[in-house]
Each structure stands twice: as C-alpha cells, then as structure tokens.
N, C-alpha and C. Protein backbone atom coordinates (compact mmCIF):
# COMPACT_ATOMS: atom_id res chain seq x y z
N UNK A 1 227.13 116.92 367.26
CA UNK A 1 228.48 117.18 367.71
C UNK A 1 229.30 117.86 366.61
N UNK A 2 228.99 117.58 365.57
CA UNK A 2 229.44 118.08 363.75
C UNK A 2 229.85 119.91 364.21
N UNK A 3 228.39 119.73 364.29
CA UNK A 3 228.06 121.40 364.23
C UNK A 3 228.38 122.13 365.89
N UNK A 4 228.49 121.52 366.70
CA UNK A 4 228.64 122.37 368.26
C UNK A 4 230.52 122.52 368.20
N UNK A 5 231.45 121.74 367.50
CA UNK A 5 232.97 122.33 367.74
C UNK A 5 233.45 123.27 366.87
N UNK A 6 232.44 123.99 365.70
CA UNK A 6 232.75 124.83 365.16
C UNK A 6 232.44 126.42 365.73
N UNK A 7 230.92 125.79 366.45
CA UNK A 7 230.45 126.92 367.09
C UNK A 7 231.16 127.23 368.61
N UNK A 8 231.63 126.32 368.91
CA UNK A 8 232.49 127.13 370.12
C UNK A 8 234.16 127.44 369.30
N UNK A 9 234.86 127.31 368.50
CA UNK A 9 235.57 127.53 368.01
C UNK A 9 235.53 129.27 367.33
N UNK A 10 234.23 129.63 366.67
CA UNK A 10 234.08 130.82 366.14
C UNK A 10 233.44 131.25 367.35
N UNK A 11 232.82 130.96 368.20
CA UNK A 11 232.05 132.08 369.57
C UNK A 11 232.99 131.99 370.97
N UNK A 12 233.28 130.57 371.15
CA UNK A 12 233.76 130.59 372.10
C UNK A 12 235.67 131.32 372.58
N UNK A 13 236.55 131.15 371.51
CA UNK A 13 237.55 131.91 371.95
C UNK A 13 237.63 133.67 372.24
N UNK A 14 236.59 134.25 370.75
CA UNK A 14 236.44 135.43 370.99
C UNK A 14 235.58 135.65 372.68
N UNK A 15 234.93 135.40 372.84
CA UNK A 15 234.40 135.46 374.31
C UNK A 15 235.09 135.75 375.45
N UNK A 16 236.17 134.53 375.51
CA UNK A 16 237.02 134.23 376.30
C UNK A 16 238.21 135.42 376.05
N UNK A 17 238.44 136.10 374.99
CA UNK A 17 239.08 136.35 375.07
C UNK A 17 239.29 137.89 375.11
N UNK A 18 237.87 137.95 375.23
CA UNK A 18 237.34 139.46 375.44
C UNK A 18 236.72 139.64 377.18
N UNK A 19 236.43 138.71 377.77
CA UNK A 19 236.58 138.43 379.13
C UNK A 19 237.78 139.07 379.58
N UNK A 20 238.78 137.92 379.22
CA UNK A 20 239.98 138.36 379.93
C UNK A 20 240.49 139.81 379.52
N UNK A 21 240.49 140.21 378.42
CA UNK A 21 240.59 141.79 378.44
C UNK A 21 239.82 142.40 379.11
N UNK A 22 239.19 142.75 379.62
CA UNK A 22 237.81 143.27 380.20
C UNK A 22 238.39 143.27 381.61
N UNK A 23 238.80 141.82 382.28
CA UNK A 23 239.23 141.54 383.68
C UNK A 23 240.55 142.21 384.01
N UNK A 24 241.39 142.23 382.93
CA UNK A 24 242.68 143.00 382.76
C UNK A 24 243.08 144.94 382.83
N UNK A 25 241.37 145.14 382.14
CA UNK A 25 241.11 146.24 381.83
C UNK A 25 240.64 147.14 383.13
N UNK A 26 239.66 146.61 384.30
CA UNK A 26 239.41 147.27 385.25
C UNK A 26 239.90 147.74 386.14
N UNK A 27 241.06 147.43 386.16
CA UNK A 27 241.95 147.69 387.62
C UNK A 27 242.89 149.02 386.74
N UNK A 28 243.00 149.11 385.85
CA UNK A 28 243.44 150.09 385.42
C UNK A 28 242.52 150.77 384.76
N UNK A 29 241.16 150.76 384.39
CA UNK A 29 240.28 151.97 384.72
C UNK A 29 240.16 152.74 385.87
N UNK A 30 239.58 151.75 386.44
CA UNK A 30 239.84 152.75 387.98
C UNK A 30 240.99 153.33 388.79
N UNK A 31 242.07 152.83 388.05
CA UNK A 31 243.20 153.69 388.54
C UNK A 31 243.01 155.08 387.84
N UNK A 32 242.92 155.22 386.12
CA UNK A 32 242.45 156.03 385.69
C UNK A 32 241.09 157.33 386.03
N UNK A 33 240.27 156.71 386.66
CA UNK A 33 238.67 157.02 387.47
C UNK A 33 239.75 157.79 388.75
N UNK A 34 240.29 157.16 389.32
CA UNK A 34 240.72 157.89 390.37
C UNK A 34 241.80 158.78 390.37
N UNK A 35 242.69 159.33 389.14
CA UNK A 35 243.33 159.71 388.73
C UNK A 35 242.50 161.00 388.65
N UNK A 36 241.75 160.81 387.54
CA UNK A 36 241.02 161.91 387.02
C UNK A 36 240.21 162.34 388.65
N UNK A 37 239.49 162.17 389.09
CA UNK A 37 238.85 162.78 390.16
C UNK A 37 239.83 163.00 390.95
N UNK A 38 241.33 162.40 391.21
CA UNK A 38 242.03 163.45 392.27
C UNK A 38 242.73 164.89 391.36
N UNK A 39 242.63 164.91 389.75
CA UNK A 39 242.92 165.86 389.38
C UNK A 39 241.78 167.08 389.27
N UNK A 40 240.82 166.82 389.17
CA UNK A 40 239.93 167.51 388.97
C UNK A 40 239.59 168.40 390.91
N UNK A 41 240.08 167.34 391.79
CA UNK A 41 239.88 167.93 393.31
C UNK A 41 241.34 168.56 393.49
N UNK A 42 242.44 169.07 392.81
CA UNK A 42 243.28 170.03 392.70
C UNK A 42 242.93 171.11 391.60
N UNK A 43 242.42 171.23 390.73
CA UNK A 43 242.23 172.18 389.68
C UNK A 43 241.07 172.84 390.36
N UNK A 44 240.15 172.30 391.48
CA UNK A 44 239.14 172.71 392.00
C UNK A 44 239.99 173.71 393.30
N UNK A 45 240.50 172.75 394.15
CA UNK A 45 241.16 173.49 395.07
C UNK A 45 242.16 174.77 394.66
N UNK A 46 242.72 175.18 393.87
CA UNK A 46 243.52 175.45 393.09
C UNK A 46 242.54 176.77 392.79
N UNK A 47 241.62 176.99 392.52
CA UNK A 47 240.91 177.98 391.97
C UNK A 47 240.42 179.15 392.94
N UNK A 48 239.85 178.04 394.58
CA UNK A 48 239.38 178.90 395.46
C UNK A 48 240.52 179.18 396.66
N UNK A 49 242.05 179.05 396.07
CA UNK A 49 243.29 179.90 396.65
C UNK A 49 243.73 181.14 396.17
C-alpha cells in the first residue's frame, strides 16, 4: 500500500488529466476538420467559376 499511493499520485492525475483534455479537445477538432473541408469545397468551387 506504501508504494501503490505514490504511484497513482505521479501516474494517475497526469492521466486523468490528459483524458479530460483530449475529451475537451474533440469537439473542437472537428469543428476545425469541418471548417477546413468546407473551406477547401469553396476555394474548389471558386476556381471552376
């Protein structure tokens, strides 16, 4: 028990707390993802006018 509250102390918050960035992070990638591909389907359209 000595040795297992240090090791979730040094592994376990970084984890957790790179999770929740991660979970935070996707919904605004893909806003980004879809950003970029509706710009890229005007710079496309845009070319063959």
């Amino acid at each position: 028990m000595e040795t297992l509250l240090p090791q979730v102390a040094n592994y376990g918050f970084p984890m957790v707390l790179s999770w929740y960035l991660l979970v935070r992070m996707e919904g605004r990638l893909d806003r980004l993802t879809d950003s970029i591909n509706s710009l890229a389907r005007s710079i496309a359209a845009g070319k063959t006018a």
